[in-house]
Protein backbone atom coordinates (compact mmCIF):
# COMPACT_ATOMS: atom_id res chain seq x y z
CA UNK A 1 6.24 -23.33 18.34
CA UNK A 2 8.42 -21.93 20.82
CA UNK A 3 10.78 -20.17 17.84
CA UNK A 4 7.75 -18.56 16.19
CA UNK A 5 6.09 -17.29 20.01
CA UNK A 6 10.27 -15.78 20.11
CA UNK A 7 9.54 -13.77 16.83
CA UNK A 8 6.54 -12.77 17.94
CA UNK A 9 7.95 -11.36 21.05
CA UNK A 10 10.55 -9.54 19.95
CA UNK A 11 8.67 -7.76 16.96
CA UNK A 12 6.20 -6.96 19.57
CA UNK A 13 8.74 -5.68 21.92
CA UNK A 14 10.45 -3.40 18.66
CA UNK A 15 7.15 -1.91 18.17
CA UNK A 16 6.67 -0.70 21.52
CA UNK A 17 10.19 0.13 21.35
CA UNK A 18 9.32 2.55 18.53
CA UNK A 19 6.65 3.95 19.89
CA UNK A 20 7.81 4.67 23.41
CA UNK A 21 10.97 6.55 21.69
CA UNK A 22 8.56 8.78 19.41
CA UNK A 23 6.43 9.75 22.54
CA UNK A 24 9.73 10.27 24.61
CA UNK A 25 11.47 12.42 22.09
CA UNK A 26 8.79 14.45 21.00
CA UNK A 27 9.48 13.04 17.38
CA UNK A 28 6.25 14.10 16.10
CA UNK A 29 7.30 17.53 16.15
CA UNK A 30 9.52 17.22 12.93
CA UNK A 31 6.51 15.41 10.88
CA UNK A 32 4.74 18.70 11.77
CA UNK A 33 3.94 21.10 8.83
CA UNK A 34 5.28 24.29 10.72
CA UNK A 35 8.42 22.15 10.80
CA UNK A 36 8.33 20.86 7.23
CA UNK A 37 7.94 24.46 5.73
CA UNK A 38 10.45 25.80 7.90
CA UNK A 39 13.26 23.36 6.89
CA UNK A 40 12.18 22.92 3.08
CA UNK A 41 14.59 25.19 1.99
CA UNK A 42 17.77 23.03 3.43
CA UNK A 43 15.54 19.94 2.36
CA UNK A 44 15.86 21.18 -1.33
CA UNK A 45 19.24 21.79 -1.19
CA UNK A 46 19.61 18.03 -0.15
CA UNK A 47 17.56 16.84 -2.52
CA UNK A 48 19.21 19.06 -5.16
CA UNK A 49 22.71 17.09 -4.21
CA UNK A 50 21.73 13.81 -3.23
CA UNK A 51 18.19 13.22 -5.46
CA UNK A 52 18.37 9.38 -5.01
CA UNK A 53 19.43 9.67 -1.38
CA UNK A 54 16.64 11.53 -0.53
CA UNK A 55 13.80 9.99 -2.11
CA UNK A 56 14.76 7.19 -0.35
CA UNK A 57 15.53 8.31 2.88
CA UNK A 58 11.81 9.86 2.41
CA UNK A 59 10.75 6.29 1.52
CA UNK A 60 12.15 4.83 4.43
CA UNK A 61 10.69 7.21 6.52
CA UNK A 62 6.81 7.25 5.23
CA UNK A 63 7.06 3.14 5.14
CA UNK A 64 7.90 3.71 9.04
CA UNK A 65 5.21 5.97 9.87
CA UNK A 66 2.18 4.23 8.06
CA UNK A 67 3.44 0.84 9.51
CA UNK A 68 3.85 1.96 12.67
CA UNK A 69 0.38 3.81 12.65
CA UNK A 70 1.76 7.13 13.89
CA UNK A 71 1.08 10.72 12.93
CA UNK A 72 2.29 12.75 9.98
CA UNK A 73 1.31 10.77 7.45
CA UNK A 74 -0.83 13.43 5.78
CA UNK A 75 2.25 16.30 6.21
CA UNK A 76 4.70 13.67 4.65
CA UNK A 77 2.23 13.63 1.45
CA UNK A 78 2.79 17.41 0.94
CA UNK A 79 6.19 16.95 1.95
CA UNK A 80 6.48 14.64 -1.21
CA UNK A 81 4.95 17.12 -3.51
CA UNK A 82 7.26 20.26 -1.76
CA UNK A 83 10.13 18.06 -2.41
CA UNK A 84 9.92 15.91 -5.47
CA UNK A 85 7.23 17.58 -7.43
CA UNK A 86 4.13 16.22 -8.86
CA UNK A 87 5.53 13.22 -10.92
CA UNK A 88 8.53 11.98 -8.31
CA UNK A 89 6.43 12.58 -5.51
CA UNK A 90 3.21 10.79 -6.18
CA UNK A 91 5.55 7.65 -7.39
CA UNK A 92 7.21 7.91 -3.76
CA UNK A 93 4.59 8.03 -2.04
CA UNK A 94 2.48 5.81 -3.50
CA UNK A 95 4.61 3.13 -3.27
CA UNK A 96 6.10 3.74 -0.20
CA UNK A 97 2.16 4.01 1.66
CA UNK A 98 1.45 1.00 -0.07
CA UNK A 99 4.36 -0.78 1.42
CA UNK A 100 3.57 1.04 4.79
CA UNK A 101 -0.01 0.52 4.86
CA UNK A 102 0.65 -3.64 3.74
CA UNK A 103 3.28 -3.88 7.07
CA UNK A 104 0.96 -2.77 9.18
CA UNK A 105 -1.96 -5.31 7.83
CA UNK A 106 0.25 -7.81 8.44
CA UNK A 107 1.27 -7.08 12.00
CA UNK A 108 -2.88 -6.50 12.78
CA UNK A 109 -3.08 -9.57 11.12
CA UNK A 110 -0.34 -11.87 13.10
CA UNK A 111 0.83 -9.97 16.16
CA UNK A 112 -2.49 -7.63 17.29
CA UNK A 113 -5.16 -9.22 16.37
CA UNK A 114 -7.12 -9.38 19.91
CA UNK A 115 -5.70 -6.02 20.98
CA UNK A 116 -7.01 -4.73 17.23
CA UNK A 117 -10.74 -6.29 18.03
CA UNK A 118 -11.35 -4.86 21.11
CA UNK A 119 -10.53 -1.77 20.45
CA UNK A 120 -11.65 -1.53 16.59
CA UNK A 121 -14.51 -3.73 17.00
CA UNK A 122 -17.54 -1.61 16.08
CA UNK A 123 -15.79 -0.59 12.90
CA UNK A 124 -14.11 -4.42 12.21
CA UNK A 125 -17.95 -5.49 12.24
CA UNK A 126 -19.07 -2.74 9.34
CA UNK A 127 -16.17 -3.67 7.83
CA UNK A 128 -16.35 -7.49 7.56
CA UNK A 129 -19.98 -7.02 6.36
CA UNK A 130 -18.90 -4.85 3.89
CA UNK A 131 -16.20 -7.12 2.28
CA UNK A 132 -18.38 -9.86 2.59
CA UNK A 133 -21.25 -7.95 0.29
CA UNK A 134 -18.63 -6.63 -2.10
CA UNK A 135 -14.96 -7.97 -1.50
CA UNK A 136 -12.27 -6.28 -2.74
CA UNK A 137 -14.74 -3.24 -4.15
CA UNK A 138 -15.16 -2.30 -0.91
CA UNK A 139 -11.78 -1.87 -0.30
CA UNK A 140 -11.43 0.98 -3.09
CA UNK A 141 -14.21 1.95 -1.95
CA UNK A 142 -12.69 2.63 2.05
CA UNK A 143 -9.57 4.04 0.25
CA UNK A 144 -11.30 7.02 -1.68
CA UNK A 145 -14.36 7.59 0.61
CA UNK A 146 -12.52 9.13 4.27
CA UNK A 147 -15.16 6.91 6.13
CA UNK A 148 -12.89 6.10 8.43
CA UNK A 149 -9.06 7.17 8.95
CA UNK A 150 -6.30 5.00 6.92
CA UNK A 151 -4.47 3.69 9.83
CA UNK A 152 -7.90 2.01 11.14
CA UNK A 153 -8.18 0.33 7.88
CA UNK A 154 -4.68 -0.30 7.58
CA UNK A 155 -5.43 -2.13 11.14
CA UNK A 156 -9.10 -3.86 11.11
CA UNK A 157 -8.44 -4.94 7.28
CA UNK A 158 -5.68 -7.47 8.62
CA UNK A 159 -8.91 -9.04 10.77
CA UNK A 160 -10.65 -9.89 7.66
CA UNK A 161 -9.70 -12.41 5.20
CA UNK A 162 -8.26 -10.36 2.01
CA UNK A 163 -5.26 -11.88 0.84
CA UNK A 164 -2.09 -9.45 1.18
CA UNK A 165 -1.13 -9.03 -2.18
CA UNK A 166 -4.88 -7.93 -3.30
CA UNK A 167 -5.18 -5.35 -0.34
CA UNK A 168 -1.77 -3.92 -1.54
CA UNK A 169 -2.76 -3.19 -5.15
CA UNK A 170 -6.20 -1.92 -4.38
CA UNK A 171 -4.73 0.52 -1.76
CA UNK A 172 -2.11 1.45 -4.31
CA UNK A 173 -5.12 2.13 -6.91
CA UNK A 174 -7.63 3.45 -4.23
CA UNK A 175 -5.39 6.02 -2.34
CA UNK A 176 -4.05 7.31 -5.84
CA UNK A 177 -6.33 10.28 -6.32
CA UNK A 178 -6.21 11.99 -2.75
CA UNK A 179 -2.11 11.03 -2.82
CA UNK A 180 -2.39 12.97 -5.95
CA UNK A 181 -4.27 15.94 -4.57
CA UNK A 182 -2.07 16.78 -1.51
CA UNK A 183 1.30 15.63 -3.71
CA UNK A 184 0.36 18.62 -5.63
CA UNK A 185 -0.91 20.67 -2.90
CA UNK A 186 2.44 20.00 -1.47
CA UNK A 187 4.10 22.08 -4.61
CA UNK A 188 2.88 25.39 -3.13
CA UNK A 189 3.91 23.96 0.42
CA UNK A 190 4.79 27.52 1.81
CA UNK A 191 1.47 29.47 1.54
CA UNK A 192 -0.29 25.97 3.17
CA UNK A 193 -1.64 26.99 6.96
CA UNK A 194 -3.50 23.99 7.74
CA UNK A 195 -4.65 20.21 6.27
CA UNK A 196 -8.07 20.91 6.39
CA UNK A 197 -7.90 23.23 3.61
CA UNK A 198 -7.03 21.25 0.87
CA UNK A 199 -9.87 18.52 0.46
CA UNK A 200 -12.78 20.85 0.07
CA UNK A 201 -16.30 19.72 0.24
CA UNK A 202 -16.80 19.54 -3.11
CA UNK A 203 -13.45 16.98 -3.55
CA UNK A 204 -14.84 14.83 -0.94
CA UNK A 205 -18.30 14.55 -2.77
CA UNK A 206 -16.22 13.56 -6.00
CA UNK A 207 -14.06 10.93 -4.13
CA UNK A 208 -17.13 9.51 -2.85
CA UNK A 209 -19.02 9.55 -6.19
CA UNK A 210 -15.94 7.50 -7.19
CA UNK A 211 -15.62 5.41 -4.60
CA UNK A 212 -19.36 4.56 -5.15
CA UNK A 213 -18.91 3.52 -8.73
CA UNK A 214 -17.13 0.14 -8.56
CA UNK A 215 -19.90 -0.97 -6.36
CA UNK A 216 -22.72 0.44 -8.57
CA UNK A 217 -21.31 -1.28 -10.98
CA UNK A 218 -20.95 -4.81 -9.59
CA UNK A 219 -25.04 -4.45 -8.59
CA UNK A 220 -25.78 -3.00 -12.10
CA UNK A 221 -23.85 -5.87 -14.18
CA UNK A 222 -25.37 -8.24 -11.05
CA UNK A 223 -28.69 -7.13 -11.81
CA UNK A 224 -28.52 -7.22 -15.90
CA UNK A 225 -27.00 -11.11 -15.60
CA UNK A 226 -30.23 -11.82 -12.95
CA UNK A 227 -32.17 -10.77 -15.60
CA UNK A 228 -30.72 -12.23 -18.46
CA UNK A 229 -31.08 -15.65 -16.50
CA UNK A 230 -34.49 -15.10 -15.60
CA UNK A 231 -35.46 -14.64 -19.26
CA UNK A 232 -33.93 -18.09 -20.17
CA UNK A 233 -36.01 -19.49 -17.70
């Protein structure tokens, strides 16, 4: 009891400990996208001498930030796609979010979980009525429909009940198309001004559309099978 209150203690104590040192030293400023287009040319040059290296330096890096719930997620997307390319960069970060978004589940889940309900608790109770309507549907849905920002999910998600490994593979599969979209926004990285340029209003509508299908689906085939036992009847 006392061992496991230790571990708790001191991975609560290294995640303040990051935190504190990315407020102190300003470390935000070099997930920034004036700062990622202003060193991509020395970045490629890195990448052009050390490919495996890099990609997983880059890795290491965008498993930190989503676990730790800080900023620059979004920049280290197009940084992926500026970098790597379309095919290399979607597999990097795709994984490496995955892994990143499953960390921090898991410390919501075992370390914050009464710090993570009071101040999530509006959205934890959508949330929990949603997976309990439509399980791990709702999920995909949360991951292609920007109701609510990823590290939120990432966070109130640990609250509910979803096993680990199933919230890891329907992230994966849910955040796939928008990783895709800024990965390949990334590839024209320089003439980028801002984030809220590249999901237009007409992508959004299409995300949602799709993240509205597995669920239409599940109350269509739900529906059908009603039927179909109501006729045997």
């Amino acid at each position: 009891m006392k061992t496991n209150l230790l571990k708790k203690l001191l991975i609560l104590g290294l995640l303040l400990l990051v935190v504190v040192l990315f407020q102190l030293f300003d470390l935000g400023q070099y997930l920034s996208l004036d700062y990622l287009k202003a060193q991509q040319a020395e970045l490629l040059e890195l990448y052009e001498r050390r490919p495996v290296l890099m990609v997983a330096l880059y890795m290491g890096v965008y498993i930190l930030v989503t676990a730790f719930s800080l900023p620059g997620a979004a920049v280290m997307t197009l940084a992926g796609g500026g970098l790597f390319g379309l095919v290399t960069g979607t597999l990097a970060v795709s994984f490496a979010s995955t892994i990143g978004a499953t960390l921090a589940c898991m410390v919501a889940r075992y370390l914050l979980r009464d710090w993570v309900q009071h101040k999530f608790g509006d959205k934890l109770t959508r949330i929990n009525q949603g997976m309990a309507r439509e399980g791990g549907f709702y999920l995909f849905s949360l991951r292609l429909v920007p109701l609510f920002p990823f590290f939120v999910i990432n966070l109130v998600m640990g609250l509910t009940s979803i096993r680990l490994l199933t919230y890891a593979w329907v992230s994966q599969l849910g955040m796939l198309p928008a990783t895709i979209v800024y990965v390949n926004a990334g590839k024209e990285l320089a003439r980028i001004e801002s984030l809220a340029g590249i999901l237009s209003p007409s992508l959004i509508l299409s995300f949602a559309l799709l993240g509205l299908l597995p669920i239409a689906t599940k109350k269509l085939l739900a529906l059908v099978t009603a039927k179909k036992d109501h006729s045997l009847h």
